[in-house]
N, C-alpha and C. Protein backbone atom coordinates (compact mmCIF):
# COMPACT_ATOMS: atom_id res chain seq x y z
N UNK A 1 -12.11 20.98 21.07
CA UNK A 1 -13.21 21.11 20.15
C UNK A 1 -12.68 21.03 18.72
N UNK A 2 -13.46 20.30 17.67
CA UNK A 2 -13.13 19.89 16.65
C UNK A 2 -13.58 21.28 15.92
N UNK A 3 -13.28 21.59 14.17
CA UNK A 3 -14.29 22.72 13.70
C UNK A 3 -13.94 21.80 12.29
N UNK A 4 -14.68 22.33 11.27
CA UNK A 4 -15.55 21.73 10.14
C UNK A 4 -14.14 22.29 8.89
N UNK A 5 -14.02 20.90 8.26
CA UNK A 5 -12.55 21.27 7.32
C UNK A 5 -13.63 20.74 5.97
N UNK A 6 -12.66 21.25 4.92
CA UNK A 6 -12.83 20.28 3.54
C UNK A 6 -13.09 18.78 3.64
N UNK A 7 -13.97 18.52 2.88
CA UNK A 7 -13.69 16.92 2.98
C UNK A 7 -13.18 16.70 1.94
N UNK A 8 -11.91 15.69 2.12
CA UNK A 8 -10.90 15.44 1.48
C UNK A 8 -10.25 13.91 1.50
N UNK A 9 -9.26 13.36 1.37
CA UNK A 9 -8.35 12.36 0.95
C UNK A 9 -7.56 12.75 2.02
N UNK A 10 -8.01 13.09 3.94
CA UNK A 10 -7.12 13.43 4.55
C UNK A 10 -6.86 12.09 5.58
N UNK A 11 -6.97 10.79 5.34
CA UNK A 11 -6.69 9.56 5.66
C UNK A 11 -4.72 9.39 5.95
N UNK A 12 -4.49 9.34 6.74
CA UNK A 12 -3.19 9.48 6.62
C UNK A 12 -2.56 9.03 8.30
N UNK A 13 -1.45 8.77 7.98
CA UNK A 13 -0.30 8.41 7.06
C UNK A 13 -1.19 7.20 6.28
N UNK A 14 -0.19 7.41 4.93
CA UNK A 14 -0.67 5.88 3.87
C UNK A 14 0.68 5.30 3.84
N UNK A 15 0.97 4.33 3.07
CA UNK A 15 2.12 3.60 2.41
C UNK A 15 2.49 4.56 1.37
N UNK A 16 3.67 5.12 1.28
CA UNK A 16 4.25 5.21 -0.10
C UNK A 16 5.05 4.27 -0.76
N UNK A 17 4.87 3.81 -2.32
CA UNK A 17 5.10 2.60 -2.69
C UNK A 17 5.51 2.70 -3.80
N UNK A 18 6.34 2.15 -4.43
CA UNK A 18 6.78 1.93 -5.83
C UNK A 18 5.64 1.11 -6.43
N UNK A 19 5.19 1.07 -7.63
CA UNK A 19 4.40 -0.49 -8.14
C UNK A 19 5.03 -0.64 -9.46
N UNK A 20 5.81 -1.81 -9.89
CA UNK A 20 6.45 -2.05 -10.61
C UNK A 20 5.70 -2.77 -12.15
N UNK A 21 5.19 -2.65 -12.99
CA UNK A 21 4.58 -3.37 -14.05
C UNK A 21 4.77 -3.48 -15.16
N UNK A 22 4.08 -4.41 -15.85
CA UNK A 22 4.52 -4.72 -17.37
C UNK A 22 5.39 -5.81 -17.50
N UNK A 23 6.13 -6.37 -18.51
CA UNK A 23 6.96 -7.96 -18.22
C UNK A 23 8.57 -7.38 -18.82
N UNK A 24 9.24 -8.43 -19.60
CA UNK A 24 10.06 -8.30 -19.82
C UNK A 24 10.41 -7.35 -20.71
N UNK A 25 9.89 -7.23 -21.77
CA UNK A 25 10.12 -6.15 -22.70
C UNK A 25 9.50 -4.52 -22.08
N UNK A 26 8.49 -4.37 -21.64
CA UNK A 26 8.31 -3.57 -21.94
C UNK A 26 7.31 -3.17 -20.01
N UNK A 27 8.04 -2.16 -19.05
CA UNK A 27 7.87 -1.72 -18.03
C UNK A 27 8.19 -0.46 -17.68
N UNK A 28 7.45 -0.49 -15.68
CA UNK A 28 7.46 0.92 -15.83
C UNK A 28 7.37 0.59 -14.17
N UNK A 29 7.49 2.12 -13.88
CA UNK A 29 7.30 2.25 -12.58
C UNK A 29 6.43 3.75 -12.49
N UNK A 30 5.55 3.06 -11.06
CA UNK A 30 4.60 4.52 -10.70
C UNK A 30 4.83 4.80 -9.00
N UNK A 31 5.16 5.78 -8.59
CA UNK A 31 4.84 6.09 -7.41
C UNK A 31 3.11 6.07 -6.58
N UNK A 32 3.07 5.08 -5.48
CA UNK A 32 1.51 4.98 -5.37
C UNK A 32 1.43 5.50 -3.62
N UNK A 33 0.47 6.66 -3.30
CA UNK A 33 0.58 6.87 -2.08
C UNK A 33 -1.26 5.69 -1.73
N UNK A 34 -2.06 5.82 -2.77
CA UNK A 34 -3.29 4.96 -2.37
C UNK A 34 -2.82 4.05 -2.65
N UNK A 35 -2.35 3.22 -1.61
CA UNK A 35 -2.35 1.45 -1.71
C UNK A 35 -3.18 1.19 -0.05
N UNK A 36 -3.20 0.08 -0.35
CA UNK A 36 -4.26 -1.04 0.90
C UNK A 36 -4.20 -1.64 1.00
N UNK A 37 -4.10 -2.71 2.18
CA UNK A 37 -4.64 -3.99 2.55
C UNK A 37 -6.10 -4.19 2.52
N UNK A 38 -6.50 -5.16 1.80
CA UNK A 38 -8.11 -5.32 1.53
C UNK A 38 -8.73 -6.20 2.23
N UNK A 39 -7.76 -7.57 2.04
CA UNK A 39 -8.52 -8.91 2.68
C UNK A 39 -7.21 -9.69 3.14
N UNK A 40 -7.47 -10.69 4.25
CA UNK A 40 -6.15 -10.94 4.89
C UNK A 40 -5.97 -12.78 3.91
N UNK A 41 -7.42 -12.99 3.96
CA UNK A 41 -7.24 -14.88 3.07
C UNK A 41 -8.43 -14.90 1.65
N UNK A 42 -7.53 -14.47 0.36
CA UNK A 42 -6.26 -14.88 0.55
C UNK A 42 -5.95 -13.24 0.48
N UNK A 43 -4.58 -13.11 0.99
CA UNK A 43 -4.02 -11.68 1.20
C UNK A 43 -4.20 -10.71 -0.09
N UNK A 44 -4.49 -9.66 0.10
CA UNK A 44 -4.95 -9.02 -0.87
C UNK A 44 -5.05 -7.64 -0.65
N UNK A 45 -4.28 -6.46 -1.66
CA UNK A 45 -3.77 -4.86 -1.19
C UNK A 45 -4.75 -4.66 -2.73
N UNK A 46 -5.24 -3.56 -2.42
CA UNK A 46 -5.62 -2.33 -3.60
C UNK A 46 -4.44 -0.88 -4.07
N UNK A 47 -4.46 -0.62 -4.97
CA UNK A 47 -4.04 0.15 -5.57
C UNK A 47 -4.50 1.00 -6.31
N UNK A 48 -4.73 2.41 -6.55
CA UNK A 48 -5.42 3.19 -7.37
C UNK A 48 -4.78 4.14 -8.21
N UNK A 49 -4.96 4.17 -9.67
CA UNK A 49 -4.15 4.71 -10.57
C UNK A 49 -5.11 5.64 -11.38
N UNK A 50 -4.82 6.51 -11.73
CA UNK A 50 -4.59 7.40 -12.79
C UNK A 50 -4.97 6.85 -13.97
N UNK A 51 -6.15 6.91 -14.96
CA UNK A 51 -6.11 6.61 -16.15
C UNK A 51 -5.01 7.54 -17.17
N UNK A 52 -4.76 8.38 -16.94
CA UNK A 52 -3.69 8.73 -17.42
C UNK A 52 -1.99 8.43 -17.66
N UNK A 53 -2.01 7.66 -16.67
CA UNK A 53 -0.86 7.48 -16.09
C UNK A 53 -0.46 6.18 -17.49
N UNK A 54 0.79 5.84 -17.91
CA UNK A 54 1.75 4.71 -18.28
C UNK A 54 1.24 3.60 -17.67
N UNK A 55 1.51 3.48 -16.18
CA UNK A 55 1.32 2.36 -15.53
C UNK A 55 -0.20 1.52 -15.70
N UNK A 56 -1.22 2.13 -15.70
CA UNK A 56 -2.30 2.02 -15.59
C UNK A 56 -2.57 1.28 -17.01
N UNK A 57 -1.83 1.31 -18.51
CA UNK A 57 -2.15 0.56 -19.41
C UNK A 57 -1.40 -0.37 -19.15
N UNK A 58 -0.18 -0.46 -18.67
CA UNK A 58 0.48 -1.94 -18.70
C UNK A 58 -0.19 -2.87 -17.62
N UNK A 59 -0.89 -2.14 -16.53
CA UNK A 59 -1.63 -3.10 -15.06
C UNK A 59 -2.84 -3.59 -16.33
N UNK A 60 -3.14 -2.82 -17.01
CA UNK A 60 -4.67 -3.26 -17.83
C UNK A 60 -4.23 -4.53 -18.81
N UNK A 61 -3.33 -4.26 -19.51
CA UNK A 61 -2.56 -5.31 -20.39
C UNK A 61 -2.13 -6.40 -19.91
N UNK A 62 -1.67 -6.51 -18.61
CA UNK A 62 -0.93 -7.76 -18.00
C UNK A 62 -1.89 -8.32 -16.38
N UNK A 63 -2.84 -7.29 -16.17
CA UNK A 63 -3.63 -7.38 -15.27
C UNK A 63 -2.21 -8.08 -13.78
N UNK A 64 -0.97 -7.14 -13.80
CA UNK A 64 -0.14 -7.91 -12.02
C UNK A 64 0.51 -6.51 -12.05
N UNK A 65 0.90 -6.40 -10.88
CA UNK A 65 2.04 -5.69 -10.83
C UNK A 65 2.43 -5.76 -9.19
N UNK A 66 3.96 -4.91 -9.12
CA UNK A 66 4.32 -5.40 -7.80
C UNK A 66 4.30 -4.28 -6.94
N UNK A 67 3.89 -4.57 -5.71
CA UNK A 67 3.89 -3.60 -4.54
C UNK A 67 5.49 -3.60 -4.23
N UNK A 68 6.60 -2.60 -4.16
CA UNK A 68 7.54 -2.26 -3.49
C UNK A 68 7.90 -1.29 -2.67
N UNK A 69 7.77 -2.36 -1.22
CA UNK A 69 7.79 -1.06 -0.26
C UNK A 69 8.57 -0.32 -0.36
N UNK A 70 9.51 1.00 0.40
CA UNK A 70 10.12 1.86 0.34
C UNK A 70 11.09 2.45 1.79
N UNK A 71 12.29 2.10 2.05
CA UNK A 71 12.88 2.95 2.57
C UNK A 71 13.49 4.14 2.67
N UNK A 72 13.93 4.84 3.46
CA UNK A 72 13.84 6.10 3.88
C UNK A 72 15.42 6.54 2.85
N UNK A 73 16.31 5.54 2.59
CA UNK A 73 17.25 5.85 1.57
C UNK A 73 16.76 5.79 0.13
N UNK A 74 15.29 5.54 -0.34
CA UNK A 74 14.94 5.71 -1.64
C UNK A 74 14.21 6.69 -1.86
N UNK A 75 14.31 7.51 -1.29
CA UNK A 75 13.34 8.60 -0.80
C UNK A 75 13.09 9.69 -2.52
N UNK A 76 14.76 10.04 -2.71
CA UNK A 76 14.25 10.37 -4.05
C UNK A 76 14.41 9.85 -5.15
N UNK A 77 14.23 8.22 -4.69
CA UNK A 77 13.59 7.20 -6.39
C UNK A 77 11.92 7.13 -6.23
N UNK A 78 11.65 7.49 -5.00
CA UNK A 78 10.16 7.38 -4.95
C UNK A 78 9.65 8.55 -5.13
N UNK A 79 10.44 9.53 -5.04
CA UNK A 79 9.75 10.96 -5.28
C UNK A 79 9.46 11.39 -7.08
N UNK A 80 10.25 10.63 -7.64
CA UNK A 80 11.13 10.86 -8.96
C UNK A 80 10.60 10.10 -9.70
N UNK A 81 10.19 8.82 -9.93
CA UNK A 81 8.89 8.19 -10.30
C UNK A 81 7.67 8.76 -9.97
N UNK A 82 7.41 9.57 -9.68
CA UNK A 82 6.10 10.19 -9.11
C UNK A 82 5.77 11.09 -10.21
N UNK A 83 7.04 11.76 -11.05
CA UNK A 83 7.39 12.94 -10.99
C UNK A 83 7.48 12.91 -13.09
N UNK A 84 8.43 11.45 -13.13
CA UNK A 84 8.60 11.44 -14.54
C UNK A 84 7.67 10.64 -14.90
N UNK A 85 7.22 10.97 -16.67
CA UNK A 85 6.12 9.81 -17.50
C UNK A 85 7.22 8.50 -17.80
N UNK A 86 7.00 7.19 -17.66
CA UNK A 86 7.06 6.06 -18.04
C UNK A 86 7.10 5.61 -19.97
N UNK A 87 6.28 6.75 -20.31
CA UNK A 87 6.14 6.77 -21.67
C UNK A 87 7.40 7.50 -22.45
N UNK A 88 8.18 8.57 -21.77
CA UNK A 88 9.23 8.76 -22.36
C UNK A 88 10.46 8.09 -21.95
N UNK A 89 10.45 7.63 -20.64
CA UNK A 89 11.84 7.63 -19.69
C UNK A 89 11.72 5.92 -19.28
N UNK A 90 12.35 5.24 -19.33
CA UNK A 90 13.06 4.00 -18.35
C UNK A 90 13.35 4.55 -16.89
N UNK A 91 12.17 4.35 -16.00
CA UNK A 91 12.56 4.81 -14.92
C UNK A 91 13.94 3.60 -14.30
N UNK A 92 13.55 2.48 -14.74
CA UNK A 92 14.42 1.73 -13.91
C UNK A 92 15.85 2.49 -14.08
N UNK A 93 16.53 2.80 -15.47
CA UNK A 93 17.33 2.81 -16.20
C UNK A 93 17.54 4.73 -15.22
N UNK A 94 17.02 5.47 -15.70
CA UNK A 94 16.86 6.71 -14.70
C UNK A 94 17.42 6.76 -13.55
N UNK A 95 16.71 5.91 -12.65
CA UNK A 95 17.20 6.01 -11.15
C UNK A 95 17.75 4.53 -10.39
N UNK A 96 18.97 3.86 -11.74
CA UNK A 96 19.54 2.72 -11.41
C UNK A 96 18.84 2.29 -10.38
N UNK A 97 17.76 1.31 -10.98
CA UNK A 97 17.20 0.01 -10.10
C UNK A 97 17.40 -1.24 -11.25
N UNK A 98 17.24 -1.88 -10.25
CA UNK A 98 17.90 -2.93 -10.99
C UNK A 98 16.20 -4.16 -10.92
N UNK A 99 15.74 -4.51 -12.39
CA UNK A 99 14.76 -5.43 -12.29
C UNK A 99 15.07 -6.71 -11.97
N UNK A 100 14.03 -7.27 -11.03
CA UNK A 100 14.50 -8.44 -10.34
C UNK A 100 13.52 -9.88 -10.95
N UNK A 101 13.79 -10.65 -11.65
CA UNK A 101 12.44 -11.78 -12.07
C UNK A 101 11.79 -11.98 -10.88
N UNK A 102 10.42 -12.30 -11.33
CA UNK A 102 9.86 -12.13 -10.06
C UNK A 102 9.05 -14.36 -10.15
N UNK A 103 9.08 -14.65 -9.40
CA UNK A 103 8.39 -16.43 -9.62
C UNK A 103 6.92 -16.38 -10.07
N UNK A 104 5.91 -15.19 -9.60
CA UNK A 104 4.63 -15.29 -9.63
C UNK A 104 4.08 -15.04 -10.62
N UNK A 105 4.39 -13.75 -11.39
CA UNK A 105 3.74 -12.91 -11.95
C UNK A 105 4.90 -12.20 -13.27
N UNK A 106 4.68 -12.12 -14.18
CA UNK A 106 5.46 -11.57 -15.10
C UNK A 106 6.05 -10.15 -15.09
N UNK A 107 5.24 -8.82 -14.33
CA UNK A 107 6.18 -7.58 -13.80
C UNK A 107 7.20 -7.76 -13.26
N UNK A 108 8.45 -7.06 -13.07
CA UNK A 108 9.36 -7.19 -12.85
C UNK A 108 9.14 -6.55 -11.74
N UNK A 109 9.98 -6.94 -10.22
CA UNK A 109 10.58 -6.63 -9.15
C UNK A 109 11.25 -5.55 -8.99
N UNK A 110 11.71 -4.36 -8.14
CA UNK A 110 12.42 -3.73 -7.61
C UNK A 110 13.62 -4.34 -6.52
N UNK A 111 14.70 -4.59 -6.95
CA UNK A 111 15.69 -5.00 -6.36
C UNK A 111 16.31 -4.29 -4.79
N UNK A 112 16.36 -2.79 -5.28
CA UNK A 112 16.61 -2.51 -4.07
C UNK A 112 15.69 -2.23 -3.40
N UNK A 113 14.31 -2.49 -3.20
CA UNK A 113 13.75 -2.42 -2.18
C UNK A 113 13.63 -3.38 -1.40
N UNK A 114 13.34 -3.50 -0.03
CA UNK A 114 13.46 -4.63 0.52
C UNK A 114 12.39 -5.64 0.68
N UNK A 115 11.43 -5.38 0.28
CA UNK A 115 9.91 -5.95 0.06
C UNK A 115 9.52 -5.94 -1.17
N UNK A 116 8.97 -7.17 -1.79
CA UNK A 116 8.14 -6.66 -2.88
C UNK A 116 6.94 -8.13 -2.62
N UNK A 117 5.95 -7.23 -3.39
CA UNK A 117 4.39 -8.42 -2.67
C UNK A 117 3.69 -8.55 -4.59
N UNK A 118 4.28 -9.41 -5.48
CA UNK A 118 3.74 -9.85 -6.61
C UNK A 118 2.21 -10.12 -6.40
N UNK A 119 1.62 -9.27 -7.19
CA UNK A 119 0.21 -9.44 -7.14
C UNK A 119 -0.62 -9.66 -8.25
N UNK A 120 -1.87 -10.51 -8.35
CA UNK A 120 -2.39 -9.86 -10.05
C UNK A 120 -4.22 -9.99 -9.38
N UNK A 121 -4.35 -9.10 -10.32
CA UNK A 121 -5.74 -8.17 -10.17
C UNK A 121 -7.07 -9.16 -10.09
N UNK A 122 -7.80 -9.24 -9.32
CA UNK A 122 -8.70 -9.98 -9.22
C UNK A 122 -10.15 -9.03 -9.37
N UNK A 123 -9.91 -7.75 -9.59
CA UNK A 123 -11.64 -6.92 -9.47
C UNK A 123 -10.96 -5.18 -9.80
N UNK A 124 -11.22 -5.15 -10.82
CA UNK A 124 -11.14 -3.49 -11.14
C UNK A 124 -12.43 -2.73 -10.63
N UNK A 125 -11.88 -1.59 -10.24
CA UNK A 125 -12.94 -0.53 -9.78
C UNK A 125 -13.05 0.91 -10.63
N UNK A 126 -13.97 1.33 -11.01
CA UNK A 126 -13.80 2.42 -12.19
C UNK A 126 -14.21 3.45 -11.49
N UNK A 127 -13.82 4.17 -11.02
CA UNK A 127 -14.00 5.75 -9.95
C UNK A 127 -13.44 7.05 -10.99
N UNK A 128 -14.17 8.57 -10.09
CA UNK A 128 -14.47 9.02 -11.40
C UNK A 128 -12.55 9.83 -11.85
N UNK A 129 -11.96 9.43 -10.86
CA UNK A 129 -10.46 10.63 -11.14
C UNK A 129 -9.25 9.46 -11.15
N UNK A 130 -9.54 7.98 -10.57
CA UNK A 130 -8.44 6.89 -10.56
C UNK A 130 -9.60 5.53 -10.73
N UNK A 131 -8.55 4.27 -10.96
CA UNK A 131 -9.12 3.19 -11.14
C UNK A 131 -8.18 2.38 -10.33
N UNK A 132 -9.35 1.41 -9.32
CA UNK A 132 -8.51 0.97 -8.33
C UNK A 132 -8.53 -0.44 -9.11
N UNK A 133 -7.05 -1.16 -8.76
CA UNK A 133 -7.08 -2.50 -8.93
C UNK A 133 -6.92 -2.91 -7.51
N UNK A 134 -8.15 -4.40 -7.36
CA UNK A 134 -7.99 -5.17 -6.18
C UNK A 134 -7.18 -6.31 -6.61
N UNK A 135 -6.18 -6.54 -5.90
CA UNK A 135 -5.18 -7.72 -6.71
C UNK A 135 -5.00 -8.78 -5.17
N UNK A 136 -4.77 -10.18 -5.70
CA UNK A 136 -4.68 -11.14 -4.51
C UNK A 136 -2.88 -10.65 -4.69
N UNK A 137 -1.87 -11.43 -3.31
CA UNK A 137 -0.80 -11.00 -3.38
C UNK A 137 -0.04 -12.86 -3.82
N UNK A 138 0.07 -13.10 -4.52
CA UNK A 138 0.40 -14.36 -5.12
C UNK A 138 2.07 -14.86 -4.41
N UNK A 139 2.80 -13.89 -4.43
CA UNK A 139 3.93 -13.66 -3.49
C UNK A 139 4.95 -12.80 -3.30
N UNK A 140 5.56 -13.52 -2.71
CA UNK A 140 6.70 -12.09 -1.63
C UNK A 140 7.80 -12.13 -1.32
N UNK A 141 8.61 -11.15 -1.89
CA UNK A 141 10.12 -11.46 -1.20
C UNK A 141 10.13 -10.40 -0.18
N UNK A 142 11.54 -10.89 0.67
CA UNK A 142 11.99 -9.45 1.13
C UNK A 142 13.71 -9.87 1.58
N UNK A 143 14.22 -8.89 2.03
CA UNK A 143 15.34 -9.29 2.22
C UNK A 143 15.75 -9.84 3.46
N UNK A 144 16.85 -10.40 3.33
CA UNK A 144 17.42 -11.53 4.14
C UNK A 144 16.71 -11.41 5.55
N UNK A 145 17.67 -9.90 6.39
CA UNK A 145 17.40 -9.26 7.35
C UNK A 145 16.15 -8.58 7.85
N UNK A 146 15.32 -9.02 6.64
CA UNK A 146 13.63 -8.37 7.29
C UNK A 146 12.97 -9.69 7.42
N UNK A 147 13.74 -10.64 7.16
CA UNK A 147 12.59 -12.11 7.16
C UNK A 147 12.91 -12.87 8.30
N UNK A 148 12.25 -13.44 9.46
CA UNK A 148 12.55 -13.66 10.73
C UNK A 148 11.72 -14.98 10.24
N UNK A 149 11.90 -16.10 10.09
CA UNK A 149 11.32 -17.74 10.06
C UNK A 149 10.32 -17.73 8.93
N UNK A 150 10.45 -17.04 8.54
CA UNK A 150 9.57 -16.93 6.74
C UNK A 150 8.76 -15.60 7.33
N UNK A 151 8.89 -14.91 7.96
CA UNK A 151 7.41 -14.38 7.92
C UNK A 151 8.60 -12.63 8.15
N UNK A 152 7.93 -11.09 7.28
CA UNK A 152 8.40 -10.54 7.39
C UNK A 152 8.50 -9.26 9.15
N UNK A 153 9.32 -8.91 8.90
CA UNK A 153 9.66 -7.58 10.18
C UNK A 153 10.56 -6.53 10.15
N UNK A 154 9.59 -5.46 9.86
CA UNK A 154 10.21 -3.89 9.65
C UNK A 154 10.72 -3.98 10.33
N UNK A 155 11.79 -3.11 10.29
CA UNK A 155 12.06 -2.35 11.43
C UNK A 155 11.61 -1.30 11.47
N UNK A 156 11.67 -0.57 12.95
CA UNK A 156 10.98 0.44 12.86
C UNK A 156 11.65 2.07 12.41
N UNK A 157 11.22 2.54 11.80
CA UNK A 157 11.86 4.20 11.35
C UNK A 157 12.33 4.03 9.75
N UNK A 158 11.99 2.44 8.98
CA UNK A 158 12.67 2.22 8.01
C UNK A 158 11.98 2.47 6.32
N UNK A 159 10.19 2.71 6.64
CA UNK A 159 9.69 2.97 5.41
C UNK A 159 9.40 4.05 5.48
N UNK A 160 8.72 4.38 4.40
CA UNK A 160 7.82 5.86 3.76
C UNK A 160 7.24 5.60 4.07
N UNK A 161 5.67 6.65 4.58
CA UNK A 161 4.78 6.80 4.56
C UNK A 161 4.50 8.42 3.84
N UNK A 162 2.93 8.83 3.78
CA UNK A 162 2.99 10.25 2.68
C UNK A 162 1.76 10.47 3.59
N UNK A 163 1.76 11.65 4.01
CA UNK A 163 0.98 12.53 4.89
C UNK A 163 0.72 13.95 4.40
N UNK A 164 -0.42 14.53 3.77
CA UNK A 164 -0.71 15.49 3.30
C UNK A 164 0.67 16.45 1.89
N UNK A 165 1.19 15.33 1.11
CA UNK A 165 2.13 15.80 -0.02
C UNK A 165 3.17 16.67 1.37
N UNK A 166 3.49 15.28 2.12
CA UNK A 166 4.58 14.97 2.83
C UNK A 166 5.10 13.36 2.93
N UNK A 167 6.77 13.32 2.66
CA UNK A 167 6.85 11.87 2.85
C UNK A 167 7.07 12.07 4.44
N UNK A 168 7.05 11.05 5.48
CA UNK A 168 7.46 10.86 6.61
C UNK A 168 8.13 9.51 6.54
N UNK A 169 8.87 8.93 7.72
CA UNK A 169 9.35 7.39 8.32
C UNK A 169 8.42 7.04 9.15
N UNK A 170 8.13 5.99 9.32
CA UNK A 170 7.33 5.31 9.97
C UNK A 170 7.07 5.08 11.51
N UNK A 171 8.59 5.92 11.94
CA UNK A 171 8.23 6.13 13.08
C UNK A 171 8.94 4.75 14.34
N UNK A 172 8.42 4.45 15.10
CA UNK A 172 9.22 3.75 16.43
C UNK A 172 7.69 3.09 16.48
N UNK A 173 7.88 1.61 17.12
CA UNK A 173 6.78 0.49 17.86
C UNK A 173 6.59 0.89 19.03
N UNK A 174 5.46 1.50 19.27
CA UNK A 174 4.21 2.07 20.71
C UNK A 174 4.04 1.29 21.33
N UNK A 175 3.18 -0.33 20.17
CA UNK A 175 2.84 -1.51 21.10
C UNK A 175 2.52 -2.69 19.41
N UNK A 176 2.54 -3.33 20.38
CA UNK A 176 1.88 -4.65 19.29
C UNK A 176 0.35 -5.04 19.60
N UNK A 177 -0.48 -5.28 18.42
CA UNK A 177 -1.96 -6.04 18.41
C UNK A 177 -2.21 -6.41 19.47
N UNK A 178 -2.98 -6.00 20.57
CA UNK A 178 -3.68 -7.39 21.78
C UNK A 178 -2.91 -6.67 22.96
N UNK A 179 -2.06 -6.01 22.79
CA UNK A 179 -1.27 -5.67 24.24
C UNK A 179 -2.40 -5.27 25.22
N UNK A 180 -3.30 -4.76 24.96
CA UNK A 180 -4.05 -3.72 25.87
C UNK A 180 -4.63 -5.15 26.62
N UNK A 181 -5.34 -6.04 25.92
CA UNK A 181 -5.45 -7.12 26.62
C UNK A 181 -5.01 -8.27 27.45
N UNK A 182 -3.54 -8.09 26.90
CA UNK A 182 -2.64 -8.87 27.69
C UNK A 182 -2.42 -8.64 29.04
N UNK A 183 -2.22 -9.72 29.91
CA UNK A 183 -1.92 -9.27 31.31
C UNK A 183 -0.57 -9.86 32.00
């Protein structure tokens, strides 16, 4: 038997994510536990920020920024961007990451992560505590060993996820799409 909780933001596990923005001169990094997949053609993740936040004027100014996923060894560069303002500190410079040019979009890349999905904003949403950007994903790196014939593959136990102001790993493969139907 179920019983009656708060209603809340208790959707979970999410992605925890770096989002990298702003261009050459002048960037930042935000820790994002609301990110999304929105639409698959053309591919397209949401993100929701903080009008308060650093990041949130440079996504407004340059309308891109980059999704960088997160492994379980960046655990406290993702905690730590979460944590410091962008307006006083060089996070890159902070927690040695190294900016990577990116082909699509003028924000700069996260190097050591092994994913990053260059995006730029196609539909702002004005909500009353964050502002979501819907961004198409224009493109994508990842590293060598996660890219199997162009197309990417976690492994499994290797990202963040954030579960109630908890990070977790992602855990082990149960099954793949369609199995139940397969015979």
């Amino acid at each position: 038997m179920k019983t009656e909780i708060k209603a809340s933001t208790h959707l979970a596990p999410v992605s925890a994510v770096l989002v990298s923005c702003g261009d050459a001169q002048d960037s930042d990094i935000v820790t994002i536990a609301w990110a999304g997949t929105v639409n698959s053609e053309p591919p397209m993740v949401s993100i929701s920020v903080r009008r308060s936040r650093y990041s949130y004027e440079l996504i407004c100014k340059t309308g891109e920024f980059v999704v960088n996923l997160v492994p379980e060894d960046m655990l406290k560069v993702l905690d730590g961007c979460g944590v410091v303002s962008g307006r006083d500190t060089d996070k890159f410079a902070k927690f040695s990451l190294t900016r990577q040019k990116c082909a699509h979009v003028s924000a700069p890349a996260i190097a050591e992560c092994p994913v990053s999905l260059e995006c730029v904003v196609r539909k702002t949403v004005e909500l009353e505590t964050h502002v979501m950007f819907i961004a198409e994903i224009v493109g994508a790196t990842a590293r060598a060993d996660w890219a199997e014939g162009g197309k990417l593959r976690i492994p499994d136990g290797e990202l963040i996820a954030y579960v109630q102001n908890r990070y977790v790993t992602t855990g082990e493969t149960l099954g793949t799409y369609g199995f139940t139907a397969k015979k």
